[in-house]
PDB file of N, CA and C in Angstrom:
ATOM      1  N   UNK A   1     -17.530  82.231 -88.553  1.00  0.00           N
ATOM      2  CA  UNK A   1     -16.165  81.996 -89.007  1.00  0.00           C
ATOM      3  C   UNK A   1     -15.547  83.328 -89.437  1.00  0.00           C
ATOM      4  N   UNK A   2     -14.203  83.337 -89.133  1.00  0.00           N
ATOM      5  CA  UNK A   2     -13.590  84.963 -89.340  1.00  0.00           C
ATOM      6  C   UNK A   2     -13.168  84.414 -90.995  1.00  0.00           C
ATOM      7  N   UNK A   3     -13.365  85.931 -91.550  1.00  0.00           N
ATOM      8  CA  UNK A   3     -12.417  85.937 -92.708  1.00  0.00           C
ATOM      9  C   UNK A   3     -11.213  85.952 -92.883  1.00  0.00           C
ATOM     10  N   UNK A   4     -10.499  86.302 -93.846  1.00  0.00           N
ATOM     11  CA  UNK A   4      -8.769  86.216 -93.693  1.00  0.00           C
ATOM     12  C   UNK A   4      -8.509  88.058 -93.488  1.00  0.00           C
ATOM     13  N   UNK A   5      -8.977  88.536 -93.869  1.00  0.00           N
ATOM     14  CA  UNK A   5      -8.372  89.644 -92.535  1.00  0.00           C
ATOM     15  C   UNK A   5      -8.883  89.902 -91.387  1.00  0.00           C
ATOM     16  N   UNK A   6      -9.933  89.472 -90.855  1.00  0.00           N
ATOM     17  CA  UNK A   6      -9.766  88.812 -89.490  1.00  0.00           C
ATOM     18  C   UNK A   6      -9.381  88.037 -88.805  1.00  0.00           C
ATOM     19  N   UNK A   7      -8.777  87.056 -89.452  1.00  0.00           N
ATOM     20  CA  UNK A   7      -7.535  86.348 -89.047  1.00  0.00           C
ATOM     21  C   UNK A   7      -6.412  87.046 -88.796  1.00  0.00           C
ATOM     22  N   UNK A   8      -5.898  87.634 -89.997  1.00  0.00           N
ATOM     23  CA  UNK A   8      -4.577  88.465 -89.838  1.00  0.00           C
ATOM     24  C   UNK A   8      -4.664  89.114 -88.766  1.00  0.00           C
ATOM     25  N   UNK A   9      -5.852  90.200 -88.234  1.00  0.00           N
ATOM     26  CA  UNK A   9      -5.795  90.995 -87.356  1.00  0.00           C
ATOM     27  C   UNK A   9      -5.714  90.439 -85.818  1.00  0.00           C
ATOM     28  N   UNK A  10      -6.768  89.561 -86.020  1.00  0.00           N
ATOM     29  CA  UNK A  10      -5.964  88.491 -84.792  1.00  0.00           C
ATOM     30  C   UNK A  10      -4.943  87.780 -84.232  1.00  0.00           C
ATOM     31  N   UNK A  11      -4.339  87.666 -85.460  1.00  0.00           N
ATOM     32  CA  UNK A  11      -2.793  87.192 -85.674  1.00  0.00           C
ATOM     33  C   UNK A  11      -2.014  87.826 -85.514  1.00  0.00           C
ATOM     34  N   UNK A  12      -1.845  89.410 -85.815  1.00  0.00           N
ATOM     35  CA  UNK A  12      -1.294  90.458 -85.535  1.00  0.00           C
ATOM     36  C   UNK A  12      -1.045  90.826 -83.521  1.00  0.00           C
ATOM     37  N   UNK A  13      -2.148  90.611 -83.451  1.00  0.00           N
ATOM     38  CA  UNK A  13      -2.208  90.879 -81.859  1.00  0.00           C
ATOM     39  C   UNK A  13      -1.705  89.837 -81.017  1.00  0.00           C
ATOM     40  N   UNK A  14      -2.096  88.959 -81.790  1.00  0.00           N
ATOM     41  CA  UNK A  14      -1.392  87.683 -80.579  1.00  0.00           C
ATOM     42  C   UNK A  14       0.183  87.848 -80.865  1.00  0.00           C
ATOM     43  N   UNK A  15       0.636  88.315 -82.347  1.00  0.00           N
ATOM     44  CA  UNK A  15       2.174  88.395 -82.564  1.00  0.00           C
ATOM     45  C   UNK A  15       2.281  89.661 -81.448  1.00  0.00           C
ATOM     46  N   UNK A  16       1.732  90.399 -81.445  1.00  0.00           N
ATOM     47  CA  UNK A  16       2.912  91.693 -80.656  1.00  0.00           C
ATOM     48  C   UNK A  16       2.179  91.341 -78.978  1.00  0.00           C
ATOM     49  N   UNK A  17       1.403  90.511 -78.745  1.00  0.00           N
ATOM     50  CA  UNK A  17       0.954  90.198 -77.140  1.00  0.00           C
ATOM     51  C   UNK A  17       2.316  88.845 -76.773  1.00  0.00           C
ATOM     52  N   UNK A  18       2.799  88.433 -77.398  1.00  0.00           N
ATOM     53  CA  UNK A  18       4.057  87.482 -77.454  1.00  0.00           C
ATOM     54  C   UNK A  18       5.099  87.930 -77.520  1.00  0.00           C
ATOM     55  N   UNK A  19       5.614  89.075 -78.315  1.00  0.00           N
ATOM     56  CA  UNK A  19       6.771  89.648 -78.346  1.00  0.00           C
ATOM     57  C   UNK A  19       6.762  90.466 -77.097  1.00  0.00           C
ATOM     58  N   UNK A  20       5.867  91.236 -76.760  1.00  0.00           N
ATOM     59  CA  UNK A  20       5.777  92.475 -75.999  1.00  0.00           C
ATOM     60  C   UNK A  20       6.019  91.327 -74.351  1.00  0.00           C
ATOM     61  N   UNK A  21       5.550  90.093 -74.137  1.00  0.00           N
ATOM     62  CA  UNK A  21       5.883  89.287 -72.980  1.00  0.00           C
ATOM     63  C   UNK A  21       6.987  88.837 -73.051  1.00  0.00           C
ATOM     64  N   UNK A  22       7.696  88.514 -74.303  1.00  0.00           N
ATOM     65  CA  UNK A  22       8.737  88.454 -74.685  1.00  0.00           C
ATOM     66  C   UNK A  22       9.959  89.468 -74.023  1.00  0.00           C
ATOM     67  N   UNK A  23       9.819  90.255 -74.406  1.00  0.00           N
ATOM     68  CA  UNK A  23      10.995  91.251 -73.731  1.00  0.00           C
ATOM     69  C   UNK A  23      10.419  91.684 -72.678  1.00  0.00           C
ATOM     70  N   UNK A  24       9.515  91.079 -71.811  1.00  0.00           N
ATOM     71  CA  UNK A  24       9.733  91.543 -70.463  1.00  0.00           C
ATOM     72  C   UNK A  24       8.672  92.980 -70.384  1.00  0.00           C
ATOM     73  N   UNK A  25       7.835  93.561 -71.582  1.00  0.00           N
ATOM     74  CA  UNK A  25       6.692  94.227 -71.213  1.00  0.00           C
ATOM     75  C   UNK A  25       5.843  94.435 -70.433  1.00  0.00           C
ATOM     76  N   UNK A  26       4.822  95.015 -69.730  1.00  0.00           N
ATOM     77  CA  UNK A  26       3.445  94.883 -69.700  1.00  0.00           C
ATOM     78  C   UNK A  26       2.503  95.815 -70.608  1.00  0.00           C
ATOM     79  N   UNK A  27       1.732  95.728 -70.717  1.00  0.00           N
ATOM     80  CA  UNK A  27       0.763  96.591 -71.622  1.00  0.00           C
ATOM     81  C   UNK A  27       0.560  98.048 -71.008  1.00  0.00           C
ATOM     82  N   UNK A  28       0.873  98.088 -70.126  1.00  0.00           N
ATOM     83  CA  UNK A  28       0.749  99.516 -69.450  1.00  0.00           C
ATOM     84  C   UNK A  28       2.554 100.274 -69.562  1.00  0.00           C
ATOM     85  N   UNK A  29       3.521  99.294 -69.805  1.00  0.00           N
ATOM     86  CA  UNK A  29       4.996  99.893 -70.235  1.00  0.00           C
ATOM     87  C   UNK A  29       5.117  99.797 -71.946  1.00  0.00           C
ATOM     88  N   UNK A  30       4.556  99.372 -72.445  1.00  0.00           N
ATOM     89  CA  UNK A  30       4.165  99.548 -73.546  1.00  0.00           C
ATOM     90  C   UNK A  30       3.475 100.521 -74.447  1.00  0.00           C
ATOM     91  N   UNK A  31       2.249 100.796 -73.512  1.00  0.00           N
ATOM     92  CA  UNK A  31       1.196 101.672 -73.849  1.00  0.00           C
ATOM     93  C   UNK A  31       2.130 102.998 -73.901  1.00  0.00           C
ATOM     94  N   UNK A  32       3.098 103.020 -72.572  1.00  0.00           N
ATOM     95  CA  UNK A  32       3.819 104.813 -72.008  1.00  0.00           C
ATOM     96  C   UNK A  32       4.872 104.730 -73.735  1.00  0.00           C
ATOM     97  N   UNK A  33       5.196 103.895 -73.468  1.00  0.00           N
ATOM     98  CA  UNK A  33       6.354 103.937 -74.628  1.00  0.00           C
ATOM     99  C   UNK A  33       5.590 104.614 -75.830  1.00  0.00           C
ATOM    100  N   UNK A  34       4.860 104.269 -76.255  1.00  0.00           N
ATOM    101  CA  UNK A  34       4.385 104.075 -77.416  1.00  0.00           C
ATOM    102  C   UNK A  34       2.840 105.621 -77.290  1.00  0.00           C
ATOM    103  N   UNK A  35       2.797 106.310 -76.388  1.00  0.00           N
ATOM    104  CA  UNK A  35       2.028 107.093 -76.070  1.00  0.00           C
ATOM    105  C   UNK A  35       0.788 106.610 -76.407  1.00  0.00           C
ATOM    106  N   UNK A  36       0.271 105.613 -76.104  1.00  0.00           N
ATOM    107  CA  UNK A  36      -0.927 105.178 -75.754  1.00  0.00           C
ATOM    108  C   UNK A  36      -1.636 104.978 -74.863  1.00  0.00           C
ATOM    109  N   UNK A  37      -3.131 104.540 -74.733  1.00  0.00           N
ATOM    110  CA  UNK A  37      -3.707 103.935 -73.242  1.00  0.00           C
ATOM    111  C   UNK A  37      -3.185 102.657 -73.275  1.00  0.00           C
ATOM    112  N   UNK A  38      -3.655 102.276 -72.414  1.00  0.00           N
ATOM    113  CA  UNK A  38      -3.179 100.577 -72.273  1.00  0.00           C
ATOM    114  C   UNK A  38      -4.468  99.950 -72.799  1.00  0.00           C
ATOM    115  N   UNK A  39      -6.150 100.662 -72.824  1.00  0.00           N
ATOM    116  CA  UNK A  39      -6.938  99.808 -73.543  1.00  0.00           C
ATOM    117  C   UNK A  39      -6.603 100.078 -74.704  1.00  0.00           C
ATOM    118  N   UNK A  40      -5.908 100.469 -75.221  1.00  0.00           N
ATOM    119  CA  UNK A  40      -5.218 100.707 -77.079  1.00  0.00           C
ATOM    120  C   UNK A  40      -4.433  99.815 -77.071  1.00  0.00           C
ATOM    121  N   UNK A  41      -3.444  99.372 -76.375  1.00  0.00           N
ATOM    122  CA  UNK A  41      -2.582  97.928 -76.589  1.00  0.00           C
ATOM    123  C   UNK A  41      -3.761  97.098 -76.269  1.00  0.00           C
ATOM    124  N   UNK A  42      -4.710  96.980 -75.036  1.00  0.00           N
ATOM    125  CA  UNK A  42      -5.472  95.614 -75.416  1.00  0.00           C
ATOM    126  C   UNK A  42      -5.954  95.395 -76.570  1.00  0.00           C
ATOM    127  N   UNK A  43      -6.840  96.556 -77.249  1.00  0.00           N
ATOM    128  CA  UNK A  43      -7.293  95.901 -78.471  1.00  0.00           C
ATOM    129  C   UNK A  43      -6.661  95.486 -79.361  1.00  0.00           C
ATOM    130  N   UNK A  44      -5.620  96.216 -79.888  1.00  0.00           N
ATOM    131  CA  UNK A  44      -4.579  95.629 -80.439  1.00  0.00           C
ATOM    132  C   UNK A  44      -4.136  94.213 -80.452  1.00  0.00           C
ATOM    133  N   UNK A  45      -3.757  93.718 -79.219  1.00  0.00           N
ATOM    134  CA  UNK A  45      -3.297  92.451 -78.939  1.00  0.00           C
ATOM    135  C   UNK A  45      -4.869  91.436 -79.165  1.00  0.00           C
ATOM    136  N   UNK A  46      -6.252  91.949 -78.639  1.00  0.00           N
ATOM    137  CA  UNK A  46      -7.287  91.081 -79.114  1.00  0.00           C
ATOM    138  C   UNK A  46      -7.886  91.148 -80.606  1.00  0.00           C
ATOM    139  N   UNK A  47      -7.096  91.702 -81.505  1.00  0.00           N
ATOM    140  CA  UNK A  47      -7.495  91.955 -82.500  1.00  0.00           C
ATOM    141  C   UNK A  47      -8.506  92.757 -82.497  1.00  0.00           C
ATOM    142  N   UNK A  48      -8.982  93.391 -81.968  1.00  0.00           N
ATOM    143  CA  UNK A  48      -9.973  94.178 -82.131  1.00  0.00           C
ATOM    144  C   UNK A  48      -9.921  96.040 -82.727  1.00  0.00           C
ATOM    145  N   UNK A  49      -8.393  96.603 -82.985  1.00  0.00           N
ATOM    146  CA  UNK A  49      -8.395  97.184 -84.017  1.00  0.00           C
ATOM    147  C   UNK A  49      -6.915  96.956 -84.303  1.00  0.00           C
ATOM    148  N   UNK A  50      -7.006  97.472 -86.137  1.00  0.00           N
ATOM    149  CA  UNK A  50      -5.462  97.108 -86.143  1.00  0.00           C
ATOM    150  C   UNK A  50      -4.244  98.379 -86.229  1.00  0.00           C
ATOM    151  N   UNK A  51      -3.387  97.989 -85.967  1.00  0.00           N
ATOM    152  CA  UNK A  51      -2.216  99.391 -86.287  1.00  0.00           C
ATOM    153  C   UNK A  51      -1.288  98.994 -87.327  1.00  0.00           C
ATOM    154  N   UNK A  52      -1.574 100.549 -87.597  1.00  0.00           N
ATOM    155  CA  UNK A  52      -0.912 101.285 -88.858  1.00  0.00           C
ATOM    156  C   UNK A  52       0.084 100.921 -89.205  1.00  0.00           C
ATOM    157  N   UNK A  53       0.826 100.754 -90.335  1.00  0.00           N
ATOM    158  CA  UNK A  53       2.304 100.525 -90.798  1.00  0.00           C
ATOM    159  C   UNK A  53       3.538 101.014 -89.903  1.00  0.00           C
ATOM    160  N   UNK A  54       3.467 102.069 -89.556  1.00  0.00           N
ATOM    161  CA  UNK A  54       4.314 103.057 -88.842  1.00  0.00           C
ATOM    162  C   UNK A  54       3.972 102.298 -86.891  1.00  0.00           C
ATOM    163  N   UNK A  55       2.723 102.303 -87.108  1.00  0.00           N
ATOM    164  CA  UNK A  55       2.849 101.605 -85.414  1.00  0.00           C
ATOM    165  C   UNK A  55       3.197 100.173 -85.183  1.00  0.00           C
ATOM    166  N   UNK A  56       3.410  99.389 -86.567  1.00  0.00           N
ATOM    167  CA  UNK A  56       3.782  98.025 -86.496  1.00  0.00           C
ATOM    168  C   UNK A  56       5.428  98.346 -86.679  1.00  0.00           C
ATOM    169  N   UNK A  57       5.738  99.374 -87.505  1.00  0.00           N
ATOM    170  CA  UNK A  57       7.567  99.702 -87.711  1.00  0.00           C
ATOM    171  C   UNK A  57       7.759  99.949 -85.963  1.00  0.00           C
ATOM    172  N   UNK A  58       7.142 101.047 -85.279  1.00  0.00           N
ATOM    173  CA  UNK A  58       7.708 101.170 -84.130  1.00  0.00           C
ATOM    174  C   UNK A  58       7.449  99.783 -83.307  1.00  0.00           C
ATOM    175  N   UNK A  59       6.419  98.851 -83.581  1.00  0.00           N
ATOM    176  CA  UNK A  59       6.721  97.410 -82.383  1.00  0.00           C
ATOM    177  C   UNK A  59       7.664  97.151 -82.746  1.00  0.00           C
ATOM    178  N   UNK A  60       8.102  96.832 -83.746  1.00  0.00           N
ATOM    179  CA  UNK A  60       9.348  95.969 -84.709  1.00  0.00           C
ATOM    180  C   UNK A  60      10.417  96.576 -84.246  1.00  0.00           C
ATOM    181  N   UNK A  61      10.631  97.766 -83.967  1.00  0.00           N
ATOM    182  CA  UNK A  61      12.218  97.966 -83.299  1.00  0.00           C
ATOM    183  C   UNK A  61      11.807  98.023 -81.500  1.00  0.00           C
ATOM    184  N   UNK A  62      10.889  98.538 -81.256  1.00  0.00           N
ATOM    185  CA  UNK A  62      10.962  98.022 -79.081  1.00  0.00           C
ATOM    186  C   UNK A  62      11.064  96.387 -79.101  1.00  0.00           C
ATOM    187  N   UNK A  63      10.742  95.740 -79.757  1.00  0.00           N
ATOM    188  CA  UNK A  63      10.615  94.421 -79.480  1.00  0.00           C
ATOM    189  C   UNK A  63      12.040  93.228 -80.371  1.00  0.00           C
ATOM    190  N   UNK A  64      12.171  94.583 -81.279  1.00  0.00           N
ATOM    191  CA  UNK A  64      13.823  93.848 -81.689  1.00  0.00           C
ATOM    192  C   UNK A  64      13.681  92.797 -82.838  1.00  0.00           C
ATOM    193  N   UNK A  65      12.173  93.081 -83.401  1.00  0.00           N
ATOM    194  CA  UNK A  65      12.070  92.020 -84.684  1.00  0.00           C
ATOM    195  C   UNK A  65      11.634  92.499 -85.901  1.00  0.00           C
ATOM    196  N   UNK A  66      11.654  92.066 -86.961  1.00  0.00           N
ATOM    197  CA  UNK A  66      11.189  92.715 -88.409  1.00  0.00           C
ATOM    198  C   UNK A  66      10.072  92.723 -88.096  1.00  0.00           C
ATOM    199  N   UNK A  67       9.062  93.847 -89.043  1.00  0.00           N
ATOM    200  CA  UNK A  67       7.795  93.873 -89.442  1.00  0.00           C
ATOM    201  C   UNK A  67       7.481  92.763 -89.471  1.00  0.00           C
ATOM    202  N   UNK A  68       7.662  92.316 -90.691  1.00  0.00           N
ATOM    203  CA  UNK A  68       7.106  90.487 -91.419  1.00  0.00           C
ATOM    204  C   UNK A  68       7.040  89.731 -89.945  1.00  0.00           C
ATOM    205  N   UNK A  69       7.900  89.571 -89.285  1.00  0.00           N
ATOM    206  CA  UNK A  69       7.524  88.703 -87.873  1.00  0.00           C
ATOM    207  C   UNK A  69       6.278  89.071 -87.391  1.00  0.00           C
ATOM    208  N   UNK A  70       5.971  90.348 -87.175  1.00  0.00           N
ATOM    209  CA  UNK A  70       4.707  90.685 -86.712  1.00  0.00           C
ATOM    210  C   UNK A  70       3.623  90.429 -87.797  1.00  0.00           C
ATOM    211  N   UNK A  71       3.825  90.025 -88.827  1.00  0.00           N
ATOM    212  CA  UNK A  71       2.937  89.863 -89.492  1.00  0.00           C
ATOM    213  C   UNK A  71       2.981  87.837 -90.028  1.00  0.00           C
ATOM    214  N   UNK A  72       3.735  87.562 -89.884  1.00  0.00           N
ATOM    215  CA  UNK A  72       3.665  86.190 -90.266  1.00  0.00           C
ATOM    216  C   UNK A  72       3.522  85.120 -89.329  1.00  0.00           C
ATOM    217  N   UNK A  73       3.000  85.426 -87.851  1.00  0.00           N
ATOM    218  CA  UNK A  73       3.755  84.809 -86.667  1.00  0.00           C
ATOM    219  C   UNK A  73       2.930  83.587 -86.696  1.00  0.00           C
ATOM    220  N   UNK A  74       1.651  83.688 -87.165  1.00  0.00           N
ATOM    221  CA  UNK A  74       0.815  82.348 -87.247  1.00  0.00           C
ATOM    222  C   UNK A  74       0.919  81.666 -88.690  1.00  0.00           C
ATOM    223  N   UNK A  75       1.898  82.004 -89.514  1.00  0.00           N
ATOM    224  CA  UNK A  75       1.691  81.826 -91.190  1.00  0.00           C
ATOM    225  C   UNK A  75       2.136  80.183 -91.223  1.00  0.00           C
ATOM    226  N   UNK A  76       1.667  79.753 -92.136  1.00  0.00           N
ATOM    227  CA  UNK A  76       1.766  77.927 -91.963  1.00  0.00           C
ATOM    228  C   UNK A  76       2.313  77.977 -93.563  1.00  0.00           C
ATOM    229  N   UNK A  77       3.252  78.917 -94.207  1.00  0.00           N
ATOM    230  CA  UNK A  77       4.081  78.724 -95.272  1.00  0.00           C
ATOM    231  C   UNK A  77       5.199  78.489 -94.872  1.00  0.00           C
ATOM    232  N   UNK A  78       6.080  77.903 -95.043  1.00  0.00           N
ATOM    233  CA  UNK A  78       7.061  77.421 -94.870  1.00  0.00           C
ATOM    234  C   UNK A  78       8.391  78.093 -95.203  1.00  0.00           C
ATOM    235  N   UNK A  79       8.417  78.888 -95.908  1.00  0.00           N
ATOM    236  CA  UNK A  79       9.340  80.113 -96.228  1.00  0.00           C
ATOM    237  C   UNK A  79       8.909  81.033 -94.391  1.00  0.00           C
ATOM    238  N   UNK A  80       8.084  80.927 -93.928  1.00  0.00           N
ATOM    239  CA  UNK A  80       7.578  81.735 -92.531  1.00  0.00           C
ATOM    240  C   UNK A  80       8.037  81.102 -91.286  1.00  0.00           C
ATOM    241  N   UNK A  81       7.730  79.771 -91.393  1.00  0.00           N
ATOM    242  CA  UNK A  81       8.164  78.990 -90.614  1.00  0.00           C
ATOM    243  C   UNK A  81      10.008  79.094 -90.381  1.00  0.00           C
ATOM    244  N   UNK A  82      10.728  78.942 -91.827  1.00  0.00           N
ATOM    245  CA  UNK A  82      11.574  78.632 -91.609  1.00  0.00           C
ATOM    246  C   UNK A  82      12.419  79.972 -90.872  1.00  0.00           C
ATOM    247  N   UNK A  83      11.842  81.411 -91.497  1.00  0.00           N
ATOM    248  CA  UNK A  83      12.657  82.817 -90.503  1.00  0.00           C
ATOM    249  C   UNK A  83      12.463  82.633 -88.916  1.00  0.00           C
ATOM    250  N   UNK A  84      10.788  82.062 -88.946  1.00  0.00           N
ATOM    251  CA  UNK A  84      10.889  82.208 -87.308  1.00  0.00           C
ATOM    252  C   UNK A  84      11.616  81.247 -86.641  1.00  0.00           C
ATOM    253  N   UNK A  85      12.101  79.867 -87.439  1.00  0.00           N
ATOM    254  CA  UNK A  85      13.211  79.053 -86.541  1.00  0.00           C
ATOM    255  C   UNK A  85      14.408  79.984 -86.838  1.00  0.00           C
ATOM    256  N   UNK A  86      14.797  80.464 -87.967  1.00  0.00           N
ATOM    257  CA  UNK A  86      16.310  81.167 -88.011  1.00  0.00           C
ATOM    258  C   UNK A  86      16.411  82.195 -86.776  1.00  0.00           C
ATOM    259  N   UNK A  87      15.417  83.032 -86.381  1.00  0.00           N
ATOM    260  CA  UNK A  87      14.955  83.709 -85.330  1.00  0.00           C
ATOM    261  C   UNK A  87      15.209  83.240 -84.045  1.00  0.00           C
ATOM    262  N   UNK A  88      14.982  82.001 -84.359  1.00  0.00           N
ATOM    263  CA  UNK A  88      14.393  81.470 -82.192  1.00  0.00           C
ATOM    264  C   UNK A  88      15.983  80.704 -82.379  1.00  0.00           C
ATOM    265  N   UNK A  89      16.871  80.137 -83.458  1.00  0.00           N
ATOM    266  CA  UNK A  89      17.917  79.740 -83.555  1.00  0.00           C
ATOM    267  C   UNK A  89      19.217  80.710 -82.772  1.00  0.00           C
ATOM    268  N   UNK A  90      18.954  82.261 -82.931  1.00  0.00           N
ATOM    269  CA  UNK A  90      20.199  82.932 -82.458  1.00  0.00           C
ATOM    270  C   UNK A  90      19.813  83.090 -81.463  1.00  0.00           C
ATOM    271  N   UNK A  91      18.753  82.406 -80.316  1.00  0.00           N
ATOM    272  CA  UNK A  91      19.138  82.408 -78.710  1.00  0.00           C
ATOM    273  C   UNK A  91      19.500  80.762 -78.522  1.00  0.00           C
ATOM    274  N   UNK A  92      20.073  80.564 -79.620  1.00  0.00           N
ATOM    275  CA  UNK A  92      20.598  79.073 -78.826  1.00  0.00           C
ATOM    276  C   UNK A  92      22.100  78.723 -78.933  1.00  0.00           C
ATOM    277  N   UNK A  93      23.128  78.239 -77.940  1.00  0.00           N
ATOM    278  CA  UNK A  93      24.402  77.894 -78.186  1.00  0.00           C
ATOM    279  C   UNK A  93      24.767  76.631 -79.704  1.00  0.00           C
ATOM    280  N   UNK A  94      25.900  76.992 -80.124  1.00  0.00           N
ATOM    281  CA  UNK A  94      26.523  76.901 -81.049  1.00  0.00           C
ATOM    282  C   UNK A  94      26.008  75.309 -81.004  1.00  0.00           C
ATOM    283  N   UNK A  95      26.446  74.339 -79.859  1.00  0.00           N
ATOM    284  CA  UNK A  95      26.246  72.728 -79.931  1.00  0.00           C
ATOM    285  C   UNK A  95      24.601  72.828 -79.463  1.00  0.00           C
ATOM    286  N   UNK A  96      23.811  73.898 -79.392  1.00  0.00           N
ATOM    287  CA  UNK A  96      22.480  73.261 -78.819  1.00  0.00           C
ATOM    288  C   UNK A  96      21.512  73.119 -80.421  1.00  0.00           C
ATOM    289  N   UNK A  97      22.433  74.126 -81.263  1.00  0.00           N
ATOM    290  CA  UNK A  97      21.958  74.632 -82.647  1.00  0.00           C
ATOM    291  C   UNK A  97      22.209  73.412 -83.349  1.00  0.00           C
ATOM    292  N   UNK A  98      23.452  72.750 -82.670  1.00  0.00           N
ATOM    293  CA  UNK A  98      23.928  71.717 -84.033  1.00  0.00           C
ATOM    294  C   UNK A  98      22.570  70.356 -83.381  1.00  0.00           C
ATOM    295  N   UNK A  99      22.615  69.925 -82.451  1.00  0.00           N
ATOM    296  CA  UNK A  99      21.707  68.785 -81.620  1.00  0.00           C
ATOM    297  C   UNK A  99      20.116  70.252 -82.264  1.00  0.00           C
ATOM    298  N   UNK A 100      19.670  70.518 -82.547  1.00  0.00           N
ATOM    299  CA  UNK A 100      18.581  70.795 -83.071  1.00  0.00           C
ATOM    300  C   UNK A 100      18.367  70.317 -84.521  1.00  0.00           C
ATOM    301  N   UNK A 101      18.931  70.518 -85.024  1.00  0.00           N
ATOM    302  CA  UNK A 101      19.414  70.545 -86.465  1.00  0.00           C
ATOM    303  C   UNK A 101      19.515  68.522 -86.707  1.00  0.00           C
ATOM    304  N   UNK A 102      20.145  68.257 -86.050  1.00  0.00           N
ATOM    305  CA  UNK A 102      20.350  66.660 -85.920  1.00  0.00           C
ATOM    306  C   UNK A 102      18.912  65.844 -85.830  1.00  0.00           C
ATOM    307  N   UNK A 103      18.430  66.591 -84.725  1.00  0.00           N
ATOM    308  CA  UNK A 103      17.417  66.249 -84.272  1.00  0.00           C
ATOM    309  C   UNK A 103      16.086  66.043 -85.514  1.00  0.00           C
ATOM    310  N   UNK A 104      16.240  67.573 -86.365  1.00  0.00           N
ATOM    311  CA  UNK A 104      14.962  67.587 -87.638  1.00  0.00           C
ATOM    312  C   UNK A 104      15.478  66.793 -88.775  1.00  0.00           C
ATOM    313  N   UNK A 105      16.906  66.221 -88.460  1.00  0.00           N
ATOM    314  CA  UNK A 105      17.031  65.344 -89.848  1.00  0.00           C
ATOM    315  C   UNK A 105      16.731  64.409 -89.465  1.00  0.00           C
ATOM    316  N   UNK A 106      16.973  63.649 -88.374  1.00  0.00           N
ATOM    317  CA  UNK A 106      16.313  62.680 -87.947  1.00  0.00           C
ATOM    318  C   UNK A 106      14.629  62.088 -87.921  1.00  0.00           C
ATOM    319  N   UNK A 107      14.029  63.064 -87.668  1.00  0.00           N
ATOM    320  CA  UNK A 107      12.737  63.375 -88.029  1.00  0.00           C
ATOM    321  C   UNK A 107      12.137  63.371 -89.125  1.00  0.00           C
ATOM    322  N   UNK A 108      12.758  63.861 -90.303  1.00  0.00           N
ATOM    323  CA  UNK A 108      12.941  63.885 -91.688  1.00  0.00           C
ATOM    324  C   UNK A 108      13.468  62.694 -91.945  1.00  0.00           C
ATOM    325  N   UNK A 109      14.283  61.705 -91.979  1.00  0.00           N
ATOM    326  CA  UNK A 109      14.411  60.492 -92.188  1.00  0.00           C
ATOM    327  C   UNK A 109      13.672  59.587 -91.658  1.00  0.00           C
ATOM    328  N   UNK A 110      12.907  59.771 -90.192  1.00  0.00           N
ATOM    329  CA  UNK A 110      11.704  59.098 -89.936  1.00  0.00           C
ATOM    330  C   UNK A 110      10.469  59.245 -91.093  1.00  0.00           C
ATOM    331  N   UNK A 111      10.333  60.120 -90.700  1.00  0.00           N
ATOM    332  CA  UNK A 111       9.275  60.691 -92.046  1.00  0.00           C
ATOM    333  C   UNK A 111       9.263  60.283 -93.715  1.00  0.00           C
ATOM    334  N   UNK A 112      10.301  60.103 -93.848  1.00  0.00           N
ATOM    335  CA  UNK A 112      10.718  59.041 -95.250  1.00  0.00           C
ATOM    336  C   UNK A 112      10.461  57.745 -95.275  1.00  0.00           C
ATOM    337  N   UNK A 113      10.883  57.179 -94.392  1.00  0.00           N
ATOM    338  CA  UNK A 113      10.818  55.774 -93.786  1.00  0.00           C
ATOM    339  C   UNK A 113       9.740  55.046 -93.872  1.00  0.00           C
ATOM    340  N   UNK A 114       8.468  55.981 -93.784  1.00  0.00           N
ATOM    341  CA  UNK A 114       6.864  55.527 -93.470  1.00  0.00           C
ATOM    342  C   UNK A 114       6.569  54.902 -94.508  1.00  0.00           C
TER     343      UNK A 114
END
């Protein structure tokens, strides 16, 4: 069983192996960017070592998201949860935002109901 910073570090990698597919990366346009090998982004992304403050600031602006995203992307607190919907919310139209929103109160009033 991993500990909790082997979790994090795993968590870390799967966050920037998601963002980095996210905008259309590969680990080898990544790696150039970032003057690395590309087995330095794999480990990274398998958790297998972690990067520095300064190399998580530079994912956070190629990939267009705060630090904390890269660091909270698996977090099951709910203050975490709720940035990464505010997040995945500004790629959605104005009525797709409101029918989302409808949708979790609805859900939430199911959920009362029981």
């Amino acid at each position: 069983m991993l500990d909790k910073s082997e979790q994090l570090v795993q968590s870390i990698g799967r966050a920037i192996s998601k963002y980095r597919q996210a905008v259309g990366l590969t680990q080898a346009q990544l790696a150039e960017i970032l003057g690395i090998s590309n087995d330095a982004v794999s480990r990274m992304e398998r958790g297998k070592s972690v990067p520095s403050v300064l190399r998580l600031l530079e994912l956070s602006e190629i990939f267009g998201c705060e630090v904390a995203d890269l660091l909270t992307e698996s977090s099951n607190r709910s203050i975490d949860q709720a940035r990464k919907l505010e997040l995945l919310f500004h790629h959605l139209e104005d009525s797709e935002r409101s029918e989302l929103v409808a949708l979790i109160e609805r859900i939430v009033k199911w959920k009362q109901g029981k």
